[in-house]
C-alpha atoms as a PDB file:
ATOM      1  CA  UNK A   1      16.738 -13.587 -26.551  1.00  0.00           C
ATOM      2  CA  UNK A   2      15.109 -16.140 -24.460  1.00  0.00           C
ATOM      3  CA  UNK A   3      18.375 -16.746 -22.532  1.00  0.00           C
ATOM      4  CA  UNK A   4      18.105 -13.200 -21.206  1.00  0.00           C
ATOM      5  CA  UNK A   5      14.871 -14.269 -19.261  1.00  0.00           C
ATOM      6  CA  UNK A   6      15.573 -16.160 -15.658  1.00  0.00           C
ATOM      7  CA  UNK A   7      14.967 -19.697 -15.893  1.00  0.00           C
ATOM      8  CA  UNK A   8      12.293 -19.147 -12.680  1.00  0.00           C
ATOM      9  CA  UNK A   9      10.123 -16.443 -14.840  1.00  0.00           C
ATOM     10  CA  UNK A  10      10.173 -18.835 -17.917  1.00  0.00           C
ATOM     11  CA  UNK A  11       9.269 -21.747 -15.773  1.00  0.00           C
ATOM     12  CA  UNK A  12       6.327 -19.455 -14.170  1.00  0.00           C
ATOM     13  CA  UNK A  13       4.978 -18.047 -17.403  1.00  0.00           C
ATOM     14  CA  UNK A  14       4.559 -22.146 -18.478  1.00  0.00           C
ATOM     15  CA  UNK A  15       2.914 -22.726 -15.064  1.00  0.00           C
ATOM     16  CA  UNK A  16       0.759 -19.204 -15.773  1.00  0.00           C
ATOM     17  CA  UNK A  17      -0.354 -20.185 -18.813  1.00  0.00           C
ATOM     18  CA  UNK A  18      -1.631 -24.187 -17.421  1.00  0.00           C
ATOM     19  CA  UNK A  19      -3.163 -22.443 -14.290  1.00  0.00           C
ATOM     20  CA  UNK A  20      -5.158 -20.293 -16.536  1.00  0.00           C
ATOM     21  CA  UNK A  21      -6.658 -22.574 -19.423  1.00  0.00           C
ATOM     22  CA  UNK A  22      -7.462 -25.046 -16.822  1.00  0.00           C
ATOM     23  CA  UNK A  23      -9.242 -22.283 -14.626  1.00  0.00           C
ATOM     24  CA  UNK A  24     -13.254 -21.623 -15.063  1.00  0.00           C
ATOM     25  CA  UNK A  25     -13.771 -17.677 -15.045  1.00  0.00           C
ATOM     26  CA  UNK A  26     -16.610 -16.158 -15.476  1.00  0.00           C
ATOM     27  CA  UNK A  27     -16.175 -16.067 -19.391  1.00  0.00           C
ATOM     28  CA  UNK A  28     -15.163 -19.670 -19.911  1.00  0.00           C
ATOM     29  CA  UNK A  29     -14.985 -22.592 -18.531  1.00  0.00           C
ATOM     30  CA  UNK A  30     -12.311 -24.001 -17.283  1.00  0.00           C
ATOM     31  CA  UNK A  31      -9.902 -26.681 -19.729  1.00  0.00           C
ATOM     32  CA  UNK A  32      -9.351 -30.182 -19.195  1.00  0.00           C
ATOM     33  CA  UNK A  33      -5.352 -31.216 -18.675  1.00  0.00           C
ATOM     34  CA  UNK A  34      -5.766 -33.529 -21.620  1.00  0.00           C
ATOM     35  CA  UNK A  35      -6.886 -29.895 -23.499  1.00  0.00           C
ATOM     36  CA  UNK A  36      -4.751 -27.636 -21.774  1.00  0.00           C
ATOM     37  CA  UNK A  37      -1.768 -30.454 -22.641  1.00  0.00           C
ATOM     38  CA  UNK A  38      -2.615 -30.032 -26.334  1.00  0.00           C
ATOM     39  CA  UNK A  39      -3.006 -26.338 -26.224  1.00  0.00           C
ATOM     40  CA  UNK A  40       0.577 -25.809 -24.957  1.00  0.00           C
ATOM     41  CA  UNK A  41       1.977 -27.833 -27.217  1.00  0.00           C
ATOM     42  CA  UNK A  42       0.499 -27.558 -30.571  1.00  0.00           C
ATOM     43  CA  UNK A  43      -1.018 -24.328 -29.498  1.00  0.00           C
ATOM     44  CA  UNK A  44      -4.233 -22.817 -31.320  1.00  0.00           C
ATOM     45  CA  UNK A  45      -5.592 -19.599 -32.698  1.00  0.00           C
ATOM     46  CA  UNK A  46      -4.333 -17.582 -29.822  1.00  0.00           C
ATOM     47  CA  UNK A  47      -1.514 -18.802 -28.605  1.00  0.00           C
ATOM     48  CA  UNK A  48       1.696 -20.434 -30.479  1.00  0.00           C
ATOM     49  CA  UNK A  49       3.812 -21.903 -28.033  1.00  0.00           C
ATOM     50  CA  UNK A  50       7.006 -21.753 -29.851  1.00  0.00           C
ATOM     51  CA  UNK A  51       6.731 -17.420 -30.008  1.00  0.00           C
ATOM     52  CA  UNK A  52       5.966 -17.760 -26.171  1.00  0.00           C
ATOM     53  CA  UNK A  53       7.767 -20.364 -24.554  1.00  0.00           C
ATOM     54  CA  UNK A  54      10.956 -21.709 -24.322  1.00  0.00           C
ATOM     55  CA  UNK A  55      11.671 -24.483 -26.327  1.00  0.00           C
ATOM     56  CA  UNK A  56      13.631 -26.516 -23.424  1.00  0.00           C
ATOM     57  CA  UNK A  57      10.755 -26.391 -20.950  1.00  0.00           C
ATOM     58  CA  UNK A  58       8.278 -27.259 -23.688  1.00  0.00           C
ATOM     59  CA  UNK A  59      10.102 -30.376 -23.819  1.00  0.00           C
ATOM     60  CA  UNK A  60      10.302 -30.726 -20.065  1.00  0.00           C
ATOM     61  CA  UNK A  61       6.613 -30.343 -20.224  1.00  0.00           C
ATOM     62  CA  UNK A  62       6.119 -32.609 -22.981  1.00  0.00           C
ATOM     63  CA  UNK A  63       7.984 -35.313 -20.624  1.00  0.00           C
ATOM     64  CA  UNK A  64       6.202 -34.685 -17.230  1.00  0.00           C
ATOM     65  CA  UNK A  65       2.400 -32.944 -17.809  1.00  0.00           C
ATOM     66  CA  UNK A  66       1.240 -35.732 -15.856  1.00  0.00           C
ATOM     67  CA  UNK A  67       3.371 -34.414 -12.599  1.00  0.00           C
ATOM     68  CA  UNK A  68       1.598 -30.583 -13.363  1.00  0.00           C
ATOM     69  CA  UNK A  69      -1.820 -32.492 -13.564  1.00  0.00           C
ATOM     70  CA  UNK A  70      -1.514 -33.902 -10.179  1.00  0.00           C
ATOM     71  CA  UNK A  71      -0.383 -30.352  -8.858  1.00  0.00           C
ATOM     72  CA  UNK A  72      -2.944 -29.164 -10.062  1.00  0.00           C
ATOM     73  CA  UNK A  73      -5.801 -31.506  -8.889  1.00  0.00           C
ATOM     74  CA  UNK A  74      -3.647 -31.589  -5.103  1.00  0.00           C
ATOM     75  CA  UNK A  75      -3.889 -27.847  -4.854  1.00  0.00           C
ATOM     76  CA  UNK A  76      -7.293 -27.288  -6.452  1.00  0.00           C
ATOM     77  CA  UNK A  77      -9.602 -30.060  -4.770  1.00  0.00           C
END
């Protein structure tokens, strides 16, 4: 049960998961938001974000991506 996992390691797997589709490594380049966005919430071939996430902070994403863009573009420039 989701509910059984602290709010701070759900939040962190969400912010996890962003911080590593928009990273390059040395097997892929790194994501755009606009991708990563779409990734997270539709989800693709490897990842289906309703299995993985909770449902609440998916929404909270949905509402503010923008804010985790400009996180991450302050603490990666």
């Amino acid at each position: 049960e989701t509910d059984e996992i602290p709010v701070s390691a759900r939040i962190v797997s969400l912010a996890d998961i962003y911080d590593a589709l928009r990273s390059k490594r040395s097997y892929k380049p790194g994501l755009t938001h606009k991708q990563t966005r779409r990734i997270i919430l539709d989800g693709d071939d490897r990842f289906d974000p309703r299995c993985h996430l909770d449902p609440k902070l998916l929404d909270i994403f949905a509402e503010n991506h923008d804010g985790m863009a400009e996180i991450w573009d302050s603490l990666s420039g």
